[in-house]
C-alpha atoms as a PDB file:
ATOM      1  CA  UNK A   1      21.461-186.895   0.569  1.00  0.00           C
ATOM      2  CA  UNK A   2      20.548-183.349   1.045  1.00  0.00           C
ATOM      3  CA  UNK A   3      21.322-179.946   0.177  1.00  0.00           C
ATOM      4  CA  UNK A   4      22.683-176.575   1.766  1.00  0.00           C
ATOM      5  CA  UNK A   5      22.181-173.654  -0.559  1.00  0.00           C
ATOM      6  CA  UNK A   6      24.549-170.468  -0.143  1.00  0.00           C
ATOM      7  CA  UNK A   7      23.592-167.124  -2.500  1.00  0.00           C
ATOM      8  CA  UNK A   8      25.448-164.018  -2.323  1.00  0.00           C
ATOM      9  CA  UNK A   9      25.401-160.834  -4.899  1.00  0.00           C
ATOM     10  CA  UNK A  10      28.503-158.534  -4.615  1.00  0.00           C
ATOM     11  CA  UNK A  11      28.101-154.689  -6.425  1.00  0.00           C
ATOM     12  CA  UNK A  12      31.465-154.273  -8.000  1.00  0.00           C
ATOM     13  CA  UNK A  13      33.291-151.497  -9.414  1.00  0.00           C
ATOM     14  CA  UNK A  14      35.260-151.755 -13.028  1.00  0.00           C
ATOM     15  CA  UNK A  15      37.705-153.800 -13.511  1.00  0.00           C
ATOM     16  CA  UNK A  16      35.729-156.380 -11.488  1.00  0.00           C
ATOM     17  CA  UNK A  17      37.428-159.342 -10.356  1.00  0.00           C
ATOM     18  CA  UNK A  18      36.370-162.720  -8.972  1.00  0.00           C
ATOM     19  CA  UNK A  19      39.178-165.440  -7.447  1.00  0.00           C
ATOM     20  CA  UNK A  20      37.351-168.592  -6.856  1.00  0.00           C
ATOM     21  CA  UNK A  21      38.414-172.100  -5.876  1.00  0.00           C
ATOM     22  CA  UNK A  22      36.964-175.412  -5.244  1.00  0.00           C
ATOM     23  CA  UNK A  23      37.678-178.592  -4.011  1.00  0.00           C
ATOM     24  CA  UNK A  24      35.111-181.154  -5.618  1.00  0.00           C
ATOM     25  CA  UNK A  25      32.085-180.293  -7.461  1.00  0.00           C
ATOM     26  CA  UNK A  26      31.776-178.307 -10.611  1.00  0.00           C
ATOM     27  CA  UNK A  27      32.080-174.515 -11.455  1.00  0.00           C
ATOM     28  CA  UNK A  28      29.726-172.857 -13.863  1.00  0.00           C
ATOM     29  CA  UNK A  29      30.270-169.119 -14.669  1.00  0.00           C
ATOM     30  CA  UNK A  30      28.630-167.275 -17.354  1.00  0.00           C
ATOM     31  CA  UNK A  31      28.334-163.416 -18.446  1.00  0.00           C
ATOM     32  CA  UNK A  32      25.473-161.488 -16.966  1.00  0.00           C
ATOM     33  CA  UNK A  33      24.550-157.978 -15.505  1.00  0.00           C
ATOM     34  CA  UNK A  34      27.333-155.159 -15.436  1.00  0.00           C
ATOM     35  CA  UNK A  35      27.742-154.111 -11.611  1.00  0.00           C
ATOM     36  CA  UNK A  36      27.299-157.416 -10.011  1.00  0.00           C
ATOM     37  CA  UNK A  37      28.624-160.744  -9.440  1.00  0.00           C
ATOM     38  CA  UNK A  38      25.903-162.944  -8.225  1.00  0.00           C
ATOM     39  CA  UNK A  39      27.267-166.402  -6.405  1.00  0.00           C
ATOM     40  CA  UNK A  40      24.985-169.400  -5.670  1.00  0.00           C
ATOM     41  CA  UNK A  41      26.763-172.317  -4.027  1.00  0.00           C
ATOM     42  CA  UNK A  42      25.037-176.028  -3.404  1.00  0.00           C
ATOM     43  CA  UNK A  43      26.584-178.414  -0.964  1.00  0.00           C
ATOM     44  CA  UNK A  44      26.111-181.687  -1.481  1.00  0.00           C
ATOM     45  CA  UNK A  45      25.812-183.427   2.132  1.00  0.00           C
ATOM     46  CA  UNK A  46      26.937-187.338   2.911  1.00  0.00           C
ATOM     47  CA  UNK A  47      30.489-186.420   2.663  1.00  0.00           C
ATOM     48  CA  UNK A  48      32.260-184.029   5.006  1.00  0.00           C
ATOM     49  CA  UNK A  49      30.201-181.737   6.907  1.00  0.00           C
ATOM     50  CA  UNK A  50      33.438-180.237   7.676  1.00  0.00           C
ATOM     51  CA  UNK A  51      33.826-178.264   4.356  1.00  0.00           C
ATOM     52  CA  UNK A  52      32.851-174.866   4.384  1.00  0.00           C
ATOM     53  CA  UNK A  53      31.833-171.913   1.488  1.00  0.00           C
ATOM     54  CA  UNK A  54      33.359-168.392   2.196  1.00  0.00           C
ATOM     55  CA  UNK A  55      32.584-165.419  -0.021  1.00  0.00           C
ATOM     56  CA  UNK A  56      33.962-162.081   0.752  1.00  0.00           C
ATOM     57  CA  UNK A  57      34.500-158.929  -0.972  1.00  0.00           C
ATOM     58  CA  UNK A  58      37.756-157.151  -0.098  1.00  0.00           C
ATOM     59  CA  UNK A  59      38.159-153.017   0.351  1.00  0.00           C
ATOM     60  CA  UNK A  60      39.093-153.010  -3.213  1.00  0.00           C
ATOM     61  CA  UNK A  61      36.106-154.713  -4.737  1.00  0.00           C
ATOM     62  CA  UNK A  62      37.490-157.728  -5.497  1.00  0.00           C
ATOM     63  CA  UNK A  63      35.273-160.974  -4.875  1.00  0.00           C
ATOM     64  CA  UNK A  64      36.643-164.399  -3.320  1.00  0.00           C
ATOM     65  CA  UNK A  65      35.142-167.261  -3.193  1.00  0.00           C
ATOM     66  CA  UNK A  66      36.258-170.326  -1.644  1.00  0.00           C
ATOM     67  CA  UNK A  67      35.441-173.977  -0.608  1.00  0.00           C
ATOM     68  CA  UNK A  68      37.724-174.850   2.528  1.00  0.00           C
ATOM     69  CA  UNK A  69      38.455-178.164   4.519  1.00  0.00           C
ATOM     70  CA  UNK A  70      40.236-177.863   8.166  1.00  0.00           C
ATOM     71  CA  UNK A  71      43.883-178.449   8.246  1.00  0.00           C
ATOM     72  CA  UNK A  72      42.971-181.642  10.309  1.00  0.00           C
ATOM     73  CA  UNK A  73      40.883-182.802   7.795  1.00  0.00           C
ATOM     74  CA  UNK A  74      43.705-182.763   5.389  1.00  0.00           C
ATOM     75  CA  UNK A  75      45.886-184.825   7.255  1.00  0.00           C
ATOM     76  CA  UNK A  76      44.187-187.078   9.138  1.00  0.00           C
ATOM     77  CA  UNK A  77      40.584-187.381   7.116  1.00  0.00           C
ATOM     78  CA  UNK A  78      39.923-190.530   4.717  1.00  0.00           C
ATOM     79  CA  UNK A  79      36.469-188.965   3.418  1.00  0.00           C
ATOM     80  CA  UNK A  80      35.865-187.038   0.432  1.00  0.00           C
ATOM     81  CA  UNK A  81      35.237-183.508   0.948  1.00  0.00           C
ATOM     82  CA  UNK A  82      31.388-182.300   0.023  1.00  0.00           C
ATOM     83  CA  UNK A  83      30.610-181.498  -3.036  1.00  0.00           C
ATOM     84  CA  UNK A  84      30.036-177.789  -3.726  1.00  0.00           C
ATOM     85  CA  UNK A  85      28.486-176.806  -7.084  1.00  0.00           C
ATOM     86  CA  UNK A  86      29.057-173.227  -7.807  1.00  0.00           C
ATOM     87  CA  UNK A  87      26.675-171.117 -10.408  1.00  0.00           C
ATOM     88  CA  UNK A  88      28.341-167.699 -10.855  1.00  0.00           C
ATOM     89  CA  UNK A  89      27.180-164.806 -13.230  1.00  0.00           C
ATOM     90  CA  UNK A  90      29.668-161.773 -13.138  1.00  0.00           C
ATOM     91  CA  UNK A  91      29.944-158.735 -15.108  1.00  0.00           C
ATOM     92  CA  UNK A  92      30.443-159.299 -19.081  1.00  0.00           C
ATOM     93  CA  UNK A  93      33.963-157.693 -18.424  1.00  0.00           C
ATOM     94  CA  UNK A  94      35.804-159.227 -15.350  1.00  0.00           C
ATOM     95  CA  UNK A  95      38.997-160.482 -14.040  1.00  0.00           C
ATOM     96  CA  UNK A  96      38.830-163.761 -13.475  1.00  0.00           C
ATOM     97  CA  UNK A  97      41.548-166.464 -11.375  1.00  0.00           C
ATOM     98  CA  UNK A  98      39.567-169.658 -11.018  1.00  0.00           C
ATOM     99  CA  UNK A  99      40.612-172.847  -8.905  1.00  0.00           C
ATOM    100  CA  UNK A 100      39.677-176.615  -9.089  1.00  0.00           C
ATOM    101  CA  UNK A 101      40.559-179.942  -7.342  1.00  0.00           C
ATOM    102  CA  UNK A 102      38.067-182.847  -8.733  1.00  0.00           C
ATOM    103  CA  UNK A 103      35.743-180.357  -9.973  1.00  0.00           C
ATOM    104  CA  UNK A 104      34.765-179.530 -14.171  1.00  0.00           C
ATOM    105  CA  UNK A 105      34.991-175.639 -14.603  1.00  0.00           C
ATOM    106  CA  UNK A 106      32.809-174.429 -17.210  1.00  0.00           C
ATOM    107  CA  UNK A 107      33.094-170.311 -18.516  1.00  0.00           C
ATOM    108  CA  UNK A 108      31.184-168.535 -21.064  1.00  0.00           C
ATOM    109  CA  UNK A 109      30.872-165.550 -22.785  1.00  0.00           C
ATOM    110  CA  UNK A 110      33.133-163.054 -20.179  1.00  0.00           C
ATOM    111  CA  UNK A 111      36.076-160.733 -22.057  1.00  0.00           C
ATOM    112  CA  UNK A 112      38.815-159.855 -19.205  1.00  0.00           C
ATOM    113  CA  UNK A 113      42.326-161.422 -17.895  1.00  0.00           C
ATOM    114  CA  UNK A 114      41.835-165.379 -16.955  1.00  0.00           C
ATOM    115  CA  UNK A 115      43.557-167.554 -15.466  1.00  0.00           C
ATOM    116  CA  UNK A 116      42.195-171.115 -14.800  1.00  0.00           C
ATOM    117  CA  UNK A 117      44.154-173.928 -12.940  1.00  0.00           C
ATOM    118  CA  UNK A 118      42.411-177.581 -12.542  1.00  0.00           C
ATOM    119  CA  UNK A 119      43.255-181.179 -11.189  1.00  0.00           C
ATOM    120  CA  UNK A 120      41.629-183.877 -12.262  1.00  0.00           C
ATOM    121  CA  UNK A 121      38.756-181.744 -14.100  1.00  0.00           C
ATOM    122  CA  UNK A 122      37.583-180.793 -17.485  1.00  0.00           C
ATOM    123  CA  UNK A 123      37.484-176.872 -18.899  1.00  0.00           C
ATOM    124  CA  UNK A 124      34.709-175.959 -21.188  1.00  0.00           C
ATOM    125  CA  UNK A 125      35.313-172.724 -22.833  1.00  0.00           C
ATOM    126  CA  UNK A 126      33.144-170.182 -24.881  1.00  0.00           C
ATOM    127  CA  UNK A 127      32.842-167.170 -26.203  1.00  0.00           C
ATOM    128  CA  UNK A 128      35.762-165.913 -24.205  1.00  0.00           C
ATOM    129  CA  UNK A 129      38.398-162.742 -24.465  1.00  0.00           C
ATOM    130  CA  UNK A 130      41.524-162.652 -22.648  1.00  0.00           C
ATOM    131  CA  UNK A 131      44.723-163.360 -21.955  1.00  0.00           C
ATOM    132  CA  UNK A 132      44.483-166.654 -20.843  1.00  0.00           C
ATOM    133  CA  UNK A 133      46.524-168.779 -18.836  1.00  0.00           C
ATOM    134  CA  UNK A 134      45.761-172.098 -18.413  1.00  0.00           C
ATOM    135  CA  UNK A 135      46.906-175.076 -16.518  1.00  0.00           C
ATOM    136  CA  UNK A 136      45.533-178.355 -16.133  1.00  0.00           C
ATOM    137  CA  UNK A 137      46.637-181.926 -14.987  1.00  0.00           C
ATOM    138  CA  UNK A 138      44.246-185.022 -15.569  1.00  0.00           C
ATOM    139  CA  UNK A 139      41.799-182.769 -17.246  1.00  0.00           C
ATOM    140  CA  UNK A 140      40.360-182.080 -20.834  1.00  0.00           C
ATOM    141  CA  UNK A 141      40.445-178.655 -22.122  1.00  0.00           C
ATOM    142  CA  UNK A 142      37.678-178.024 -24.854  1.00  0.00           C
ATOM    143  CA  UNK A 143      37.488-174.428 -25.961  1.00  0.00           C
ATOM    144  CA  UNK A 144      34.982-172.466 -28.729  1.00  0.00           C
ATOM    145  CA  UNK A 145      35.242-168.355 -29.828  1.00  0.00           C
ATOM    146  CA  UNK A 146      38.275-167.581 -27.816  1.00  0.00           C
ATOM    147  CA  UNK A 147      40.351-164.807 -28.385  1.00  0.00           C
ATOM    148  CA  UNK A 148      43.665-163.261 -26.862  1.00  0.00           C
ATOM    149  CA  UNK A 149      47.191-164.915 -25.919  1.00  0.00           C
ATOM    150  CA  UNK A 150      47.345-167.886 -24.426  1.00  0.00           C
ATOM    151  CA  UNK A 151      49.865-169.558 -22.107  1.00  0.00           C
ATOM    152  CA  UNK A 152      49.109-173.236 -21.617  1.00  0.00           C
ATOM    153  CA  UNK A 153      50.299-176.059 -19.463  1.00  0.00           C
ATOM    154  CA  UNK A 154      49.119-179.356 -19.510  1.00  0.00           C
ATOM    155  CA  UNK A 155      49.561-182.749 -18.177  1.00  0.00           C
ATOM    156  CA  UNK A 156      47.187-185.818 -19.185  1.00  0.00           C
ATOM    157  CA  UNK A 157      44.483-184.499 -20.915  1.00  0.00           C
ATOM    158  CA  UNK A 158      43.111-183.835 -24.428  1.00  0.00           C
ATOM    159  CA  UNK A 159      42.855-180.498 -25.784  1.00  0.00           C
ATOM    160  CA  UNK A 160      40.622-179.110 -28.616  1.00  0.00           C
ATOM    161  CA  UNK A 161      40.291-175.481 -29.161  1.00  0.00           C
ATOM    162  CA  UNK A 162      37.949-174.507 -31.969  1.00  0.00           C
ATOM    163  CA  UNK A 163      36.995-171.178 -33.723  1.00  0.00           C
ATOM    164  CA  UNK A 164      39.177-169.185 -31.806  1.00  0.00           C
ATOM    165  CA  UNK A 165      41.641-166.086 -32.776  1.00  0.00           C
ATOM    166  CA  UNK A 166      44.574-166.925 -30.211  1.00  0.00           C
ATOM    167  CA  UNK A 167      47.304-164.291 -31.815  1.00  0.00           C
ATOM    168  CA  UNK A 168      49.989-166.029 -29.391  1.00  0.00           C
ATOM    169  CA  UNK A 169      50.036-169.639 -27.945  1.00  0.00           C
ATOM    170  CA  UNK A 170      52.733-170.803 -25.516  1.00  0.00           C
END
């Protein structure tokens, strides 16, 4: 099996804001440099060579990145999408609306607005400031050091949050 490696870096402005979704694979995203969001994508070959990785940066700074299957594929496809592994630093402050199908999502040590939605994955959470919203079906949720509201939905999954300050839970 081999490999296709994407890498982008975006200069953003304050607030900065990254919207990312997957469709199978695993998200990593971790604090790092003010200014930048830096985006490194690996796709897994032997499964669909029809996926594709788009990253853009709209007029207003804002970052998306996506993972994206053809409507055909969709409908008429038996095969497994690739697998995309995403490695993500962004800003230490950011706004951050995070998307996965079959994928674990893993986020550490950013302060902003979040919102994370998965199927069939795990969260891993540290070190985090929000609000938070959070929804997840057939997925674990394991959180350390958060802090902020927090507006959960779940379905079939375990839940442990640890050390955190969450002022307001629904």
């Amino acid at each position: 099996m081999s490999t296709e490696i994407y890498e982008q870096t975006f200069q953003v402005t304050e607030p900065a804001r990254l919207k990312l979704s997957n469709i199978r694979g695993s998200v990593e995203i971790r604090a790092g440099e003010p200014g930048t969001i830096h985006v490194q994508a690996v796709k897994h070959s032997g499964s669909s060579k029809q996926t594709t990785i788009e990253m853009t940066q709209a007029e207003d700074g804002s970052v998306l990145v996506e993972t994206r299957e053809p409507e055909e594929w969709r409908l008429f496809n038996l095969s497994s999408p690739a697998k995309v592994d995403y490695s993500v630093s962004v800003p230490p402050s950011c706004k951050l609306s995070v998307a996965c199908v079959s994928s674990s999502l893993s986020v550490h040590g950013v302060s902003g607005e979040c919102t994370f939605k998965t199927v069939s994955g795990s969260m891993d959470l540290s070190t985090l400031a929000g609000p938070f919203k959070i929804n997840s079906v057939s997925g674990d949720i394991r959180g350390a050091g958060l802090s902020g509201a927090l507006e959960l939905d779940t379905v079939s999954g375990d839940i442990r949050l640890s050390e955190s300050d969450l002022p307001g839970v629904r």
